[in-house]
Protein backbone atom coordinates (compact mmCIF):
# COMPACT_ATOMS: atom_id res chain seq x y z
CA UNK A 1 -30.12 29.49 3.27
CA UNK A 2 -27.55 28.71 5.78
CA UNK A 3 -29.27 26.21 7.46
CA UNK A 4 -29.27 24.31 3.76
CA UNK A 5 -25.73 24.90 3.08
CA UNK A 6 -25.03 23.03 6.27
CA UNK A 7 -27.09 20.53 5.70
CA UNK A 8 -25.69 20.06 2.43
CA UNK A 9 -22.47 19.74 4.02
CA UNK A 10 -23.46 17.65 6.89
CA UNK A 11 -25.20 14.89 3.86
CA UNK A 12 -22.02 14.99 2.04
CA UNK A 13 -19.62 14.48 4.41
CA UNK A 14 -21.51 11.12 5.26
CA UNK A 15 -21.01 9.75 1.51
CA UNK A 16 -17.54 10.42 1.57
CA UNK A 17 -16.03 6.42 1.51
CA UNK A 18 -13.84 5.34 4.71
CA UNK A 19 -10.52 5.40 4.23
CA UNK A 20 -8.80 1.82 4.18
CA UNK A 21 -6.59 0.87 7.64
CA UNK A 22 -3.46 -0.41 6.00
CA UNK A 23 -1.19 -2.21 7.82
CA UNK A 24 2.17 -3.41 5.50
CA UNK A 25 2.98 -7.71 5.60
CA UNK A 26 5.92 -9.95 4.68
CA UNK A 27 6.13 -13.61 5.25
CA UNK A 28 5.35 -14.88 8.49
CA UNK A 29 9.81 -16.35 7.97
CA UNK A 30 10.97 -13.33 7.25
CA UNK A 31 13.51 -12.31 9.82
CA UNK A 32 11.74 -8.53 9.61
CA UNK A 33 9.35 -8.13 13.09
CA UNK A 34 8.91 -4.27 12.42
CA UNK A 35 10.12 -1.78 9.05
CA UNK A 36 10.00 1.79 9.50
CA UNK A 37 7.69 4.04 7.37
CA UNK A 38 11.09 5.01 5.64
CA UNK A 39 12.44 1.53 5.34
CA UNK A 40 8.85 0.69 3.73
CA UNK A 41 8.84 3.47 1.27
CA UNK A 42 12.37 2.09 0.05
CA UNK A 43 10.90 -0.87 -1.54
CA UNK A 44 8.22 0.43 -2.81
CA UNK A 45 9.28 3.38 -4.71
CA UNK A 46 12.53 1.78 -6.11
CA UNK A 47 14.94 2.64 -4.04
CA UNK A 48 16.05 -0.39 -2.55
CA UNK A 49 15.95 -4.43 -3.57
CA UNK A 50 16.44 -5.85 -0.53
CA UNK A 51 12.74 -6.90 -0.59
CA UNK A 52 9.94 -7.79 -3.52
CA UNK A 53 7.22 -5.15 -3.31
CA UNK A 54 3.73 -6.56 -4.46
CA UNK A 55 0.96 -3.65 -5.17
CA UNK A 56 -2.57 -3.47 -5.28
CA UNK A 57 -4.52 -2.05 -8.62
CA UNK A 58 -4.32 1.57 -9.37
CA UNK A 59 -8.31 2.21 -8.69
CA UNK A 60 -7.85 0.03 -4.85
CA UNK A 61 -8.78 2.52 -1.98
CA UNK A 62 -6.06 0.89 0.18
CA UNK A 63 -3.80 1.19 -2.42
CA UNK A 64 -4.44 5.51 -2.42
CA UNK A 65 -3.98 5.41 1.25
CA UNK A 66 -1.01 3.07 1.38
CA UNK A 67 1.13 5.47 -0.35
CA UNK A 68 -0.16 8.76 0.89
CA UNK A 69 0.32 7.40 4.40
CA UNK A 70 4.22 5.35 3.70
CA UNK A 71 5.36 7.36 0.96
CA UNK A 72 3.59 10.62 1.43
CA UNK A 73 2.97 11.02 -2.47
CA UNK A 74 -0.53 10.09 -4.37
CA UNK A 75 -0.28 6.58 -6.50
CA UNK A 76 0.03 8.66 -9.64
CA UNK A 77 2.59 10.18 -8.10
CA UNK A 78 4.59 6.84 -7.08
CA UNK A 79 3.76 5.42 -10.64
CA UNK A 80 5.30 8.26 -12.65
CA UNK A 81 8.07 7.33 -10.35
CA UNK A 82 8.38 3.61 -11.36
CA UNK A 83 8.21 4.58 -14.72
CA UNK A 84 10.86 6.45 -14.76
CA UNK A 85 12.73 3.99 -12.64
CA UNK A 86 11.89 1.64 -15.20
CA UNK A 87 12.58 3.62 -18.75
CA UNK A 88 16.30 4.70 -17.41
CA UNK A 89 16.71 0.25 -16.90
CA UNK A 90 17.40 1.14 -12.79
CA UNK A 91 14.64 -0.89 -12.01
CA UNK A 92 11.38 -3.15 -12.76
CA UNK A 93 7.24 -2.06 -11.42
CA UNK A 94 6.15 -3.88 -8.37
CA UNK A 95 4.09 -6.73 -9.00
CA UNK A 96 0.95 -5.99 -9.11
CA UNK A 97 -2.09 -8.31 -7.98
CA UNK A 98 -5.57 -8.26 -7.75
CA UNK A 99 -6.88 -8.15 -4.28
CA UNK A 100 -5.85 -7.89 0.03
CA UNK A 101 -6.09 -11.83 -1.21
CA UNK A 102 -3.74 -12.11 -3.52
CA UNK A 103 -1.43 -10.10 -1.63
CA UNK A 104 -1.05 -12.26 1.11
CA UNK A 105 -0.99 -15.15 -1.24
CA UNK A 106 2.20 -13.53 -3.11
CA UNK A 107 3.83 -12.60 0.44
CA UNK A 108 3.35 -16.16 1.54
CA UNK A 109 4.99 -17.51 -1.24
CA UNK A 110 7.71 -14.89 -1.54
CA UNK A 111 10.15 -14.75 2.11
CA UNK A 112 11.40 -11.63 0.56
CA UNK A 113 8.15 -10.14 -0.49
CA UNK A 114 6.92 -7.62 1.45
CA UNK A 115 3.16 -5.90 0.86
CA UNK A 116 0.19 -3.92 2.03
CA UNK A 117 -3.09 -5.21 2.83
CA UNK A 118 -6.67 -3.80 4.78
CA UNK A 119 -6.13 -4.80 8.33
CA UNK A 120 -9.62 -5.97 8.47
CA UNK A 121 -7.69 -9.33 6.32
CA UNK A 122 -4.95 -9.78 8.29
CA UNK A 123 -4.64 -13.57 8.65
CA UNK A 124 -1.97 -16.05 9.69
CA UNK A 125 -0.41 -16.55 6.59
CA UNK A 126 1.14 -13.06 6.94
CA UNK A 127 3.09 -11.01 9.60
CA UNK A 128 2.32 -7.29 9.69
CA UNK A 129 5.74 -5.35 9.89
CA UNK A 130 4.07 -1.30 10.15
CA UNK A 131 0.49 0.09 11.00
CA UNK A 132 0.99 3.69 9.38
């Protein structure tokens, strides 16, 4: 019975998806070489405008880990955030976009947009700030 339970285990724990290896971008101009993980979480949970945060979709695995790892809260958690942010009028919800491609296509538009993509599409259009 053991020997199943393990087994069990051991089979499970092989389904479980990777977790995404975020690293955060801005423009390759931006005067920003390297951001802190608190400087980071600033931006992206309202408390600072000094840079345009662009997010990835709700259901987005790198998107989960992105704020567990920067922020240390769950995306639900950051969201209820925003909203609130945004019903008192203290602020508007980061712009959200479709993919790791559409990130680095709003960064590289935006000097003062700042972003998270996986590393595995880090290209030259974008300059990685933090590797949480």
């Amino acid at each position: 019975m053991k020997k199943c339970i393990i087994a069990a285990c051991l089979a499970s724990s092989f389904a479980l998806p990777a977790l995404a290896e975020v690293v955060v971008v801005v423009n390759p101009k931006a005067a920003e070489s390297t951001l802190s993980k608190d400087q980071v979480a600033q931006f992206f949970l309202g408390k600072s405008t000094a840079m345009t945060p662009i997010d990835q979709p709700d259901n987005a695995p790198v998107r989960a880990e992105f704020y567990k790892k920067v922020a240390d809260k769950d995306a639900a958690q950051a969201k209820a955030l925003w909203s609130k942010l945004v019903f008192t009028g203290k602020a508007t919800m980061p712009k959200e976009v479709a993919d790791n491609a559409a990130v680095k296509a709003a960064v590289a538009g935006n000097p003062k947009a700042i972003g998270y993509i996986d590393k595995s599409a880090v290209d030259a259009s974008v300059k990685v700030v933090l590797t949480p």
